[in-house]
Protein backbone atom coordinates (compact mmCIF):
# COMPACT_ATOMS: atom_id res chain seq x y z
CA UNK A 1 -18.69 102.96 55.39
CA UNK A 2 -15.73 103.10 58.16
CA UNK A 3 -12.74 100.46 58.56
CA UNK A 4 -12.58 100.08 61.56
CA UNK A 5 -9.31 99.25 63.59
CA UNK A 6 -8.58 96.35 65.48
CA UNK A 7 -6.66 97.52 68.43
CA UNK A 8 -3.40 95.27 68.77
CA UNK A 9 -3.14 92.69 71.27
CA UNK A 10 0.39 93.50 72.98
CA UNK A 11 2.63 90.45 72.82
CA UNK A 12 5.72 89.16 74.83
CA UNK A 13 7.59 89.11 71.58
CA UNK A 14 7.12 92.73 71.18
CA UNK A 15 8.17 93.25 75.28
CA UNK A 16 11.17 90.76 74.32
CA UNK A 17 12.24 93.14 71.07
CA UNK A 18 12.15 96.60 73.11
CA UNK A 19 13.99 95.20 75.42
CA UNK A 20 16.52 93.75 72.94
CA UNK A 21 16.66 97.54 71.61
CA UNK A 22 20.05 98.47 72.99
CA UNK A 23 20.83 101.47 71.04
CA UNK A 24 16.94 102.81 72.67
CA UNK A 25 17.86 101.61 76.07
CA UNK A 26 21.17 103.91 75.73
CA UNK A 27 19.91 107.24 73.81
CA UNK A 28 17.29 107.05 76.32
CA UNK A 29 16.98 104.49 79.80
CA UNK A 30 14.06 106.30 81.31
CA UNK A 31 12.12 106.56 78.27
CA UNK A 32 12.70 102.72 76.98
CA UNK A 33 12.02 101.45 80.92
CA UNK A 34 8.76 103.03 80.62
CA UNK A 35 8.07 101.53 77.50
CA UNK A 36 9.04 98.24 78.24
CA UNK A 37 7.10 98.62 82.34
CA UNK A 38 3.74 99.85 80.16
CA UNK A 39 4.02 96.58 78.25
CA UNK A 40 4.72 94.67 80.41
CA UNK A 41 1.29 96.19 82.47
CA UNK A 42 -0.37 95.49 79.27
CA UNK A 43 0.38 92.26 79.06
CA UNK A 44 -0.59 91.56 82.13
CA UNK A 45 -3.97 93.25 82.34
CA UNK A 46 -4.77 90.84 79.16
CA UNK A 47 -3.61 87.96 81.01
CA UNK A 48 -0.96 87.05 78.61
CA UNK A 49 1.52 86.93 81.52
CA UNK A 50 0.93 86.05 85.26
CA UNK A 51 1.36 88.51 87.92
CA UNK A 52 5.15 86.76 88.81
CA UNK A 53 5.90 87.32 85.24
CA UNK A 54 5.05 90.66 85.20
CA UNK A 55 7.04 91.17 88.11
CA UNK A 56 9.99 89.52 86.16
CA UNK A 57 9.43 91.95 83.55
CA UNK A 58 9.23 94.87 85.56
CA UNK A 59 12.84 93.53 87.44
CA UNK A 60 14.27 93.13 83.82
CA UNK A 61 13.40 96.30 82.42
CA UNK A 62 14.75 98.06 85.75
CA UNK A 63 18.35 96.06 84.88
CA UNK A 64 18.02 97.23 81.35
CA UNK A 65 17.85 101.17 82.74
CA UNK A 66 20.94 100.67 84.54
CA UNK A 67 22.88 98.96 82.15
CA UNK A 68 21.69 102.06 79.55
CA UNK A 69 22.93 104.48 82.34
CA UNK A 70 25.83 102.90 82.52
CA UNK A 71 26.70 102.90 79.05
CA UNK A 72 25.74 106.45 78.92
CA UNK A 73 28.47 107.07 81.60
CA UNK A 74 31.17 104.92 80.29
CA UNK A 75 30.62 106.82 77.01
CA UNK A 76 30.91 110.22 78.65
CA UNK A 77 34.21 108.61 80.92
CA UNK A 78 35.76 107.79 77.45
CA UNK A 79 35.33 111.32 75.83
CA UNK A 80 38.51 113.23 75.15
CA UNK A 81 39.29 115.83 77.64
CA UNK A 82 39.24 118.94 75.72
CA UNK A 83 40.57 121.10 78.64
């Protein structure tokens, strides 16, 4: 006899905590935007969100790569010059 495995129904509380994952968003803005845009699909392909919402999501989690770049910048900026 198997158990079998109920796949997991993606939820907006999940898309809302990846995107609350600052620390992701700046070790890594292209990996975290593509988790949160995949969700964000997801959710939308179930119907959990409407098509304007997922475009709301998508606008979001394109803010949230920039702001990560950014950080990533203004952390290398703020590095002591060892030259």
């Amino acid at each position: 006899m198997s158990i079998k495995e109920t796949p997991q129904v993606p939820t907006l509380a999940q898309w809302e905590a990846l995107y609350a994952d600052k620390s992701a968003l700046v070790k890594s803005p292209e990996a975290q935007q593509f988790a949160l845009n995949e969700l964000a699909e997801a959710l939308c392909a179930r119907s959990v969100i409407t098509a304007a919402e997922l475009a709301d999501l998508i606008e979001q989690s394109d803010a949230a790569y920039q702001w990560g770049v950014e950080e990533q910048l203004s952390a290398e900026l703020s590095l002591p010059d060892v030259n």
